[in-house]
C-alpha atoms as a PDB file:
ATOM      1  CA  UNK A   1     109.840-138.982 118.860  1.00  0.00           C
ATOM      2  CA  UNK A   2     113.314-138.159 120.520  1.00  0.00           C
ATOM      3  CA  UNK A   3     116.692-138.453 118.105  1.00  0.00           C
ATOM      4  CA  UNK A   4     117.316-142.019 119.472  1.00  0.00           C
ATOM      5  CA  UNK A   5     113.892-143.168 118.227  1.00  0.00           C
ATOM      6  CA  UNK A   6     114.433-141.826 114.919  1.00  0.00           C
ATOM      7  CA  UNK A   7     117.952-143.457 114.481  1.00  0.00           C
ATOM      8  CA  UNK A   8     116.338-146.967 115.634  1.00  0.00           C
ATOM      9  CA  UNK A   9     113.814-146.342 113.185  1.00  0.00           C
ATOM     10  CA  UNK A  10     116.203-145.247 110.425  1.00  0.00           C
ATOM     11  CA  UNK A  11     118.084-148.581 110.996  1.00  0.00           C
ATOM     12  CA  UNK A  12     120.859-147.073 112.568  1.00  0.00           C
ATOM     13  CA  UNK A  13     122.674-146.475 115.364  1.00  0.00           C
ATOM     14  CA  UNK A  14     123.754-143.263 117.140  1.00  0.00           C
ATOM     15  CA  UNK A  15     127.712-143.792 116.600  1.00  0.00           C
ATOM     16  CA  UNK A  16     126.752-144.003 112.533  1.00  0.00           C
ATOM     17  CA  UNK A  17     124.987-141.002 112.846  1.00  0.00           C
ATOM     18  CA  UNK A  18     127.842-139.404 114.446  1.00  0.00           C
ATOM     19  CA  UNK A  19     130.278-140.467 111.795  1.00  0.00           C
ATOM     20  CA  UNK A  20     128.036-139.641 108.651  1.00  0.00           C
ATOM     21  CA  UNK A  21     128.035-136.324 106.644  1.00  0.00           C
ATOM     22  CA  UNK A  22     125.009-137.159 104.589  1.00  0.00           C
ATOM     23  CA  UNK A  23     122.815-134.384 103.822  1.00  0.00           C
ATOM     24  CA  UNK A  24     119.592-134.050 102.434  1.00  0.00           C
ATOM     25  CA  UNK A  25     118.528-130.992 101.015  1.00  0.00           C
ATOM     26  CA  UNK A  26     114.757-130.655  99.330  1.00  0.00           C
ATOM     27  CA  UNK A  27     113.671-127.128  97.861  1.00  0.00           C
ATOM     28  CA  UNK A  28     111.077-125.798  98.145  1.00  0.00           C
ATOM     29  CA  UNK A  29     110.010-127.596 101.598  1.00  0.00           C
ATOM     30  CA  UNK A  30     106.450-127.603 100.537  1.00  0.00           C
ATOM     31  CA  UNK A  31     104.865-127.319  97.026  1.00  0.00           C
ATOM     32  CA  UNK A  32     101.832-128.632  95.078  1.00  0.00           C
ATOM     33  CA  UNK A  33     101.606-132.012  93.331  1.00  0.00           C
ATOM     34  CA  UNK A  34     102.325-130.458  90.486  1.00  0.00           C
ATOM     35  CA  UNK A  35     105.004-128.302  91.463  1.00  0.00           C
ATOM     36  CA  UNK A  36     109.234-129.380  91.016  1.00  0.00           C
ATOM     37  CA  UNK A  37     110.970-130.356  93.792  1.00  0.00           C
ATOM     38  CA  UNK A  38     114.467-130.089  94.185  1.00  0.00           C
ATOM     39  CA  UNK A  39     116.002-132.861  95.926  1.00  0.00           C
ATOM     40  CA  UNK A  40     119.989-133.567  96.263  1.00  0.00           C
ATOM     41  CA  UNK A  41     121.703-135.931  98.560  1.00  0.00           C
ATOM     42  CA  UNK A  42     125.426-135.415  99.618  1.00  0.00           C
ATOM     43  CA  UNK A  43     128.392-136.564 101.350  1.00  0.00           C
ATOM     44  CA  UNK A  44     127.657-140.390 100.267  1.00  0.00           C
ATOM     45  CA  UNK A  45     130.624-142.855  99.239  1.00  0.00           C
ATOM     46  CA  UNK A  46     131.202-142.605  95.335  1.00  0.00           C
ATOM     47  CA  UNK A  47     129.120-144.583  93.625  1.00  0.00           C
ATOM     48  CA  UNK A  48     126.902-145.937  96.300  1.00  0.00           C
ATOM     49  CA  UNK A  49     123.498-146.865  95.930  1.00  0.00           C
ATOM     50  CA  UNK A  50     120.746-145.956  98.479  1.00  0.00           C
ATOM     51  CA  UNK A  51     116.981-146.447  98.437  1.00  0.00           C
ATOM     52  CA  UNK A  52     114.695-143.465  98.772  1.00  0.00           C
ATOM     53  CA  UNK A  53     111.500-144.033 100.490  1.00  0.00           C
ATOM     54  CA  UNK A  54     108.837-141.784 100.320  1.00  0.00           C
ATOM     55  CA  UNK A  55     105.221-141.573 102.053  1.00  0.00           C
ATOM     56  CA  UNK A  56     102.433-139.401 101.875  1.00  0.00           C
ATOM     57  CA  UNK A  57      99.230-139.107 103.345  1.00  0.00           C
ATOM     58  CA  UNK A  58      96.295-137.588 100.662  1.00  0.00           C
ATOM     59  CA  UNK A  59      93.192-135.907 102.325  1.00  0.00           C
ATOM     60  CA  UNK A  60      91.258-139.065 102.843  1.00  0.00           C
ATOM     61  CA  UNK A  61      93.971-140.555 105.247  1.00  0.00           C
ATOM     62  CA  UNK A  62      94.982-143.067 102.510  1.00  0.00           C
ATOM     63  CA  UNK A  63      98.621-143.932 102.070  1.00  0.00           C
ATOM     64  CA  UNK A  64     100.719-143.738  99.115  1.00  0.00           C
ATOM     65  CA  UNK A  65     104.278-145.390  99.255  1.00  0.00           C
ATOM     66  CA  UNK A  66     107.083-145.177  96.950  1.00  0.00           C
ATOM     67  CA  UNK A  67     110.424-146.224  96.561  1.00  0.00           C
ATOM     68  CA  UNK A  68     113.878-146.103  94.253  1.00  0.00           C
ATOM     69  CA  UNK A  69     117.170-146.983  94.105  1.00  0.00           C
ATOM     70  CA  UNK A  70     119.108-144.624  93.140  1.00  0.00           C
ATOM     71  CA  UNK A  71     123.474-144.677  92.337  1.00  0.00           C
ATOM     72  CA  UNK A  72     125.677-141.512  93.965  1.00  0.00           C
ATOM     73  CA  UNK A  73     127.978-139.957  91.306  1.00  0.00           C
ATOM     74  CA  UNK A  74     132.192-139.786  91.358  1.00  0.00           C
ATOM     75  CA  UNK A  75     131.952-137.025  94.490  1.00  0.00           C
ATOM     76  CA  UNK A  76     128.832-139.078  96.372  1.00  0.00           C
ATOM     77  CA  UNK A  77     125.949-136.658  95.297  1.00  0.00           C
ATOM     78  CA  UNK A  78     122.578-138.140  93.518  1.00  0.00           C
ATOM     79  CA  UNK A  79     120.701-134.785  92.249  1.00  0.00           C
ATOM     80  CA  UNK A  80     116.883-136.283  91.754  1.00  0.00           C
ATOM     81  CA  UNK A  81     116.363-133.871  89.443  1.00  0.00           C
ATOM     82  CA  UNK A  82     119.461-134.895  86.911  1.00  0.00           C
ATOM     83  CA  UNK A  83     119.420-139.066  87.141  1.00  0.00           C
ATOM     84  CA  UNK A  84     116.934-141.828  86.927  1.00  0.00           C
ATOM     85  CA  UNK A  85     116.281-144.287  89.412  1.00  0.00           C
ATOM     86  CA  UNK A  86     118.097-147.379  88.529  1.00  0.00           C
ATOM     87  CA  UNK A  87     115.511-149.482  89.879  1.00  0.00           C
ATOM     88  CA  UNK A  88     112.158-148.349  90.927  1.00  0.00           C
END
């Protein structure tokens, strides 16, 4: 899927791409169910709230779907591992 697919899909468009510094970063890339994940979004508006969607894919092909809201901090950062969804 070229980067103009994925920005149509994201709900974006190409110029908002070019103008945001969001940044996702998740550590470690790949773990075990039962293993933490790291996950910290930056460079968002203070105080904004965003919706994380997640999807995975188990061993049977069945598809599990989540999804949270979650509110950036003071300096536009949402650590997953330090705050609570505020709904979801």
């Amino acid at each position: 899927m070229g980067k103009a697919n994925i920005i149509k899909k994201l709900g974006g468009t190409e110029e908002m791409c070019k103008k945001s510094s969001v940044s996702m970063n998740i550590h470690p890339c790949c773990a075990l169910v039962d293993e933490p994940l790291m996950i910290k979004i930056d460079g968002l508006e203070p105080f904004e709230i965003i919706t994380l969607h997640a999807t995975l894919f188990d061993l049977n092909g069945a598809q599990w779907v989540s999804q949270a809201k979650f509110r950036a901090d003071e300096k536009g950062t949402i650590d997953l591992s330090k705050v609570a969804p505020i709904e979801g």
